[in-house]
Protein backbone atom coordinates (compact mmCIF):
# COMPACT_ATOMS: atom_id res chain seq x y z
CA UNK A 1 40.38 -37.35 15.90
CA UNK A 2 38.57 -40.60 14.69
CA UNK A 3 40.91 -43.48 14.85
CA UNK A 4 39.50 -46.42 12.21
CA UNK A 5 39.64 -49.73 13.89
CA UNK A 6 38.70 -52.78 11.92
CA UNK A 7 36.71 -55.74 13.79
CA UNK A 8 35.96 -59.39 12.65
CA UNK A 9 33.01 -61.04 13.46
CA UNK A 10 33.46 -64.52 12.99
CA UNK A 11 29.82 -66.54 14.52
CA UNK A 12 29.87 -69.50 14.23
CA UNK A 13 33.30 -70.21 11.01
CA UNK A 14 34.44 -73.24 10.99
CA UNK A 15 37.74 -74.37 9.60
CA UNK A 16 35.87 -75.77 6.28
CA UNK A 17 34.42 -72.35 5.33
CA UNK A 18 37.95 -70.80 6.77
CA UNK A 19 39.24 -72.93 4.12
CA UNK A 20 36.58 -71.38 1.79
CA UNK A 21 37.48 -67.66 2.62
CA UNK A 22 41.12 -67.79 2.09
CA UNK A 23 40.98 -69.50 -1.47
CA UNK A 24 38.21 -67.23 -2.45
CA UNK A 25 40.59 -64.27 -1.32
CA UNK A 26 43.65 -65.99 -2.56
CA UNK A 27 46.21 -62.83 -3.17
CA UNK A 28 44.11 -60.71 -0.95
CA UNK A 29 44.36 -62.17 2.89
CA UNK A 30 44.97 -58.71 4.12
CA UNK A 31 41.06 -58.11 3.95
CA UNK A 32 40.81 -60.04 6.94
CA UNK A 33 43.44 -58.35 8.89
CA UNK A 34 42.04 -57.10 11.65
CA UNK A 35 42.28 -54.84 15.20
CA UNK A 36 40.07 -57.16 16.93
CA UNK A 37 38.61 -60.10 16.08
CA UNK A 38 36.00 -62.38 17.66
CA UNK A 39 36.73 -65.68 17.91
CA UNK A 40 34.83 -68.28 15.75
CA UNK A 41 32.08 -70.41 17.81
CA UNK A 42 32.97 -69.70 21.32
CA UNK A 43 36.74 -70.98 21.57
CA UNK A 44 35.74 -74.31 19.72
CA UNK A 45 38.77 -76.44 18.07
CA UNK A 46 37.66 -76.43 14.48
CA UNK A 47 39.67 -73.38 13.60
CA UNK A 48 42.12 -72.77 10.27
CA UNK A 49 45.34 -71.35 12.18
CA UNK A 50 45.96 -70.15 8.66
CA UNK A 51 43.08 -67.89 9.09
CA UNK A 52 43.79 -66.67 12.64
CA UNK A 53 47.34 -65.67 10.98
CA UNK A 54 45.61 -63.97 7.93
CA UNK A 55 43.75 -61.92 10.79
CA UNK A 56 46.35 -60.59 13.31
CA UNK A 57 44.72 -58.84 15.70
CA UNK A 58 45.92 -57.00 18.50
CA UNK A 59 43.47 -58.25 20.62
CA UNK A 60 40.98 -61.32 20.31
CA UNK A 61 37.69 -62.09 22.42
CA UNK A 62 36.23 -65.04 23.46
CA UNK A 63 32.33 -65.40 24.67
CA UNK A 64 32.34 -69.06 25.91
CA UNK A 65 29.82 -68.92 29.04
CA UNK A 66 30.69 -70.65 32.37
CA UNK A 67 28.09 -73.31 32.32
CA UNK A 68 27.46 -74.72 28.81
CA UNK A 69 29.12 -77.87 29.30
CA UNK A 70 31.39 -77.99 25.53
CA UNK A 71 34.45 -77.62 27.37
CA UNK A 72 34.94 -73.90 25.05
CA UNK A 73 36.91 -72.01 25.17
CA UNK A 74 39.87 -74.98 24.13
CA UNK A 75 42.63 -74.59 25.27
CA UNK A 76 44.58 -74.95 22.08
CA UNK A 77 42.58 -72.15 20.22
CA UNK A 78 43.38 -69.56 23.60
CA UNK A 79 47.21 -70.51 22.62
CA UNK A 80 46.64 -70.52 19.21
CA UNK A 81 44.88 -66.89 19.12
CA UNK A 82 47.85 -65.63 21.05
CA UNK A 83 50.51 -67.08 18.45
CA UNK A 84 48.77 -65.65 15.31
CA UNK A 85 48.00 -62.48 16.98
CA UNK A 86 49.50 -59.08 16.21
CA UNK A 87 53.05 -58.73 18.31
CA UNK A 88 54.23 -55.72 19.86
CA UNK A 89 56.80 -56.40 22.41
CA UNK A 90 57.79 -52.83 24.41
CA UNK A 91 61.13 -53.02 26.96
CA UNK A 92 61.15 -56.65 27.48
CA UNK A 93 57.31 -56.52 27.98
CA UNK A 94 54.52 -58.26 25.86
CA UNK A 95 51.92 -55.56 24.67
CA UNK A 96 49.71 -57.22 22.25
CA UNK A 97 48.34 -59.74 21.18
CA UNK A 98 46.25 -59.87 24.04
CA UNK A 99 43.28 -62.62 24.45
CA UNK A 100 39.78 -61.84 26.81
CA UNK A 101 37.74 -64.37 27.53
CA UNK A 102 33.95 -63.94 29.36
């Protein structure tokens, strides 16, 4: 059986053309719910938590690098992803959202 799973590819969104995308889609913010998302340019802080909410995905990934010296992922976008994310909470035990970062 093929499962569908729906992925969002941020690059590089900022929280001007988040901003952009939900008036544009006003009435319709379910088109970017999502299984997975990527987050938008590598962890960095200019994110739309309205748009991480209007996602909701079960998981979210975060390609920052070790070595590139912008101090990505930030810290308040790793809590953030986790806050907007999808909840499932099984016997007292936190399933999803769940946030990977490389």
């Amino acid at each position: 059986m093929l499962l569908g799973v729906r992925i969002v590819l941020t690059g590089d969104l900022n929280s001007k053309a988040h901003a952009a995308l939900l008036k544009d889609y006003t009435g319709m913010e379910d088109a970017f719910d999502c299984d997975v998302a990527k987050a938008c340019h590598h962890g960095s802080g200019d994110v739309s938590f309205a748009f991480l909410e209007a996602m909701s995905p079960c998981v979210t990934v975060i390609s920052s690098g070790d070595s590139e010296g912008h101090d990505h992922p930030r810290p308040e976008i790793i809590a953030a992803s986790a806050l907007a994310g999808y909840r499932e909470i099984r016997k007292d035990k936190v399933v999803t959202p769940l946030v990977y970062l490389t």
